[in-house]
Protein backbone atom coordinates (compact mmCIF):
# COMPACT_ATOMS: atom_id res chain seq x y z
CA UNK A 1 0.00 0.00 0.00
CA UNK A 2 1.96 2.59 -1.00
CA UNK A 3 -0.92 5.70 0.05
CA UNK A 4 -3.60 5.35 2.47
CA UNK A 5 -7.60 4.89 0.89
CA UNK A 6 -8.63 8.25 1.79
CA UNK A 7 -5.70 10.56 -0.12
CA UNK A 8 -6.44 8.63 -3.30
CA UNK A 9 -10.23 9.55 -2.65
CA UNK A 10 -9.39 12.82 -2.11
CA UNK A 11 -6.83 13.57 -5.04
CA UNK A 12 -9.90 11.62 -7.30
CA UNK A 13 -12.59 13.98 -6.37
CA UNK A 14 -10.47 17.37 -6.43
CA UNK A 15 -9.09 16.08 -9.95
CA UNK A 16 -12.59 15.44 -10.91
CA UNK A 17 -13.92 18.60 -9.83
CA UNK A 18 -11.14 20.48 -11.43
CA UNK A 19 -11.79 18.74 -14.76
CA UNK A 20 -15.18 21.01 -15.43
CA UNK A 21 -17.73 17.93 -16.06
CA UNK A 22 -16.15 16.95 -19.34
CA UNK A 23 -16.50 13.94 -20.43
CA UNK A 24 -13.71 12.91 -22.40
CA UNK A 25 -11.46 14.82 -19.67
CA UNK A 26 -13.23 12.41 -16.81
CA UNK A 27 -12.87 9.61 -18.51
CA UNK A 28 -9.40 10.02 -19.22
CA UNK A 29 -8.28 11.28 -15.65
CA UNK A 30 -10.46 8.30 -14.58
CA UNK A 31 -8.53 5.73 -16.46
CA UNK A 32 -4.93 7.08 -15.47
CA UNK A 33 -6.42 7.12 -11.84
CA UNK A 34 -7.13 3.40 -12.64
CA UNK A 35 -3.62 3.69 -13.62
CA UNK A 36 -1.76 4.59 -11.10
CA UNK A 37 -3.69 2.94 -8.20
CA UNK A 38 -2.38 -0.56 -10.22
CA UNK A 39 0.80 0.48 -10.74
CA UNK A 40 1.27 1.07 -6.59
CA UNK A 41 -0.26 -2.37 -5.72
CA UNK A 42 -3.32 -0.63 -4.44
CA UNK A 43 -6.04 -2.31 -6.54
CA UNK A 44 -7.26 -4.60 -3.92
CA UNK A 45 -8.43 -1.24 -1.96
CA UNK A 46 -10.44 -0.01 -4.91
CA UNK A 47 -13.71 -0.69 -3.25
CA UNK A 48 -12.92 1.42 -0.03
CA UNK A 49 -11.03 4.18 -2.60
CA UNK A 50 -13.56 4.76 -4.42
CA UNK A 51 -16.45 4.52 -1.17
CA UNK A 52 -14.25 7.23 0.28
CA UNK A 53 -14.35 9.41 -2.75
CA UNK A 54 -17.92 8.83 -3.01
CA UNK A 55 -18.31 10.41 0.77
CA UNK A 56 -16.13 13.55 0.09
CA UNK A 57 -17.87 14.18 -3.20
CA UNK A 58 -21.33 13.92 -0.98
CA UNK A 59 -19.27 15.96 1.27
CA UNK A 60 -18.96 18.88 -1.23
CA UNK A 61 -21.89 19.11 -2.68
CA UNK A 62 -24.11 19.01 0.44
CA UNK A 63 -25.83 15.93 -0.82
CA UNK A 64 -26.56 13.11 2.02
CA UNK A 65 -26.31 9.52 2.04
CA UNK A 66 -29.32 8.02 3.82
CA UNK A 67 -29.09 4.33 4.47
CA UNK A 68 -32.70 2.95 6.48
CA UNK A 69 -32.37 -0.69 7.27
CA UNK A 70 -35.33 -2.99 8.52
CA UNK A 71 -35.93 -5.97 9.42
CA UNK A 72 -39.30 -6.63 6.49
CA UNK A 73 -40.27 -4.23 4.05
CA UNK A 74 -41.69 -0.82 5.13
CA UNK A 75 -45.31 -0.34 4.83
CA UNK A 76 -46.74 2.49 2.69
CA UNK A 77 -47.35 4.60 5.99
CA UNK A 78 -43.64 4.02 7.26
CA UNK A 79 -42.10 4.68 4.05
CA UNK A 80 -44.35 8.52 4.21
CA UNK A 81 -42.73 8.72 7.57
CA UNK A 82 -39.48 7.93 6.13
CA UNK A 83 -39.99 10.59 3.49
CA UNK A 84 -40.72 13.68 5.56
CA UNK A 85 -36.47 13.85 6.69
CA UNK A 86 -35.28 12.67 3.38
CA UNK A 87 -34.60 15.95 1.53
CA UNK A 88 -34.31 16.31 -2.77
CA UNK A 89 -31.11 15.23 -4.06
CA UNK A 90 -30.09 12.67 -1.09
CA UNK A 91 -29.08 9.50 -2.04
CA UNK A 92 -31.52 6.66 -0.02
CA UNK A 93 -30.31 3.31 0.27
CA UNK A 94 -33.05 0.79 1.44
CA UNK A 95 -31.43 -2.42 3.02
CA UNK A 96 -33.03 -5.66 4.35
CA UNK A 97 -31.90 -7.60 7.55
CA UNK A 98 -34.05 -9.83 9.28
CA UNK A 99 -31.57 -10.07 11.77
CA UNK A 100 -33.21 -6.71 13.19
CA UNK A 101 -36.66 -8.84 13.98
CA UNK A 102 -38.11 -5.72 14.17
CA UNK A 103 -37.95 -1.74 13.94
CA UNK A 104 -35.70 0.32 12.00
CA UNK A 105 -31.78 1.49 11.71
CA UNK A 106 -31.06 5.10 10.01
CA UNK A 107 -27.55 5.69 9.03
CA UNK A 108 -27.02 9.16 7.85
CA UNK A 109 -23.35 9.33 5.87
CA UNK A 110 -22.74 6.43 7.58
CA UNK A 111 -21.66 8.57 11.20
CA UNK A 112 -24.76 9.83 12.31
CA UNK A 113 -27.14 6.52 13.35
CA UNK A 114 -30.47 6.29 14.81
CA UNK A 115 -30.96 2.25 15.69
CA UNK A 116 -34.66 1.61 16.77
CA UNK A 117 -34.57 -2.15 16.02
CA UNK A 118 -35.69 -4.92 18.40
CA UNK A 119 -32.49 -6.20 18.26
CA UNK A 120 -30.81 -2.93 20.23
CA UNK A 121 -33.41 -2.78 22.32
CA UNK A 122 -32.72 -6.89 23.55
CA UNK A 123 -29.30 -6.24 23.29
CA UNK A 124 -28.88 -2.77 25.58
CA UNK A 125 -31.30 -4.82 27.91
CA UNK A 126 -28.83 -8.17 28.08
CA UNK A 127 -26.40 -5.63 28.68
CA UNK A 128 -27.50 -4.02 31.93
């Protein structure tokens, strides 16, 4: 590993951004990108490269990254529910886990959580 996940996602996105939205320019800096993260041995941390860069992009333009996990599919009244903090432009990630047995996890930019599942509740009770 010759440079850690989170400077290649950074150098990525200011490159990007600095490259005006062309295409032909982004899909050339995106190949030599490709490039370069090969030619340091890096490849196997592609995934969490280009998850980082992903994050700091969100990061710029104020966008969000809403993850809501549960255990079943939400119901028509939970998903309006759902909808009244989700705000235009966020990106919303729906994830079944039946491991949850019940309730509901929020992950906002995967920092901020809010974990209302039966299976925190059982668990923070255990714990006592």
């Amino acid at each position: 590993m010759k440079y850690a996940p989170h400077t290649y996602a950074k150098a990525l996105v200011e490159a990007l951004t600095a490259s005006g939205g062309s295409k032909e320019k982004d899909d050339a800096l995106s190949k030599n990108f490709l490039a370069l993260v090969r030619k340091n041995g890096d490849e196997g941390r592609l995934k969490k490269i280009l998850e980082e860069a992903s994050r700091f992009a969100r990061g710029k333009s104020g966008v969000r990254k809403i993850t809501i996990v549960s255990a079943r599919e939400l119901t028509g009244a939970q998903e309006a529910e759902m909808a009244r903090f989700i705000k235009a432009g966020d990106v919303v990630e729906r994830r079944i886990e039946p491991e949850l047995i019940a309730g509901v996890k929020i992950v906002i930019n995967d920092e901020l959580q809010f974990d209302g599942s039966l299976k925190n509740k059982l668990n923070k009770v255990l714990q006592w």
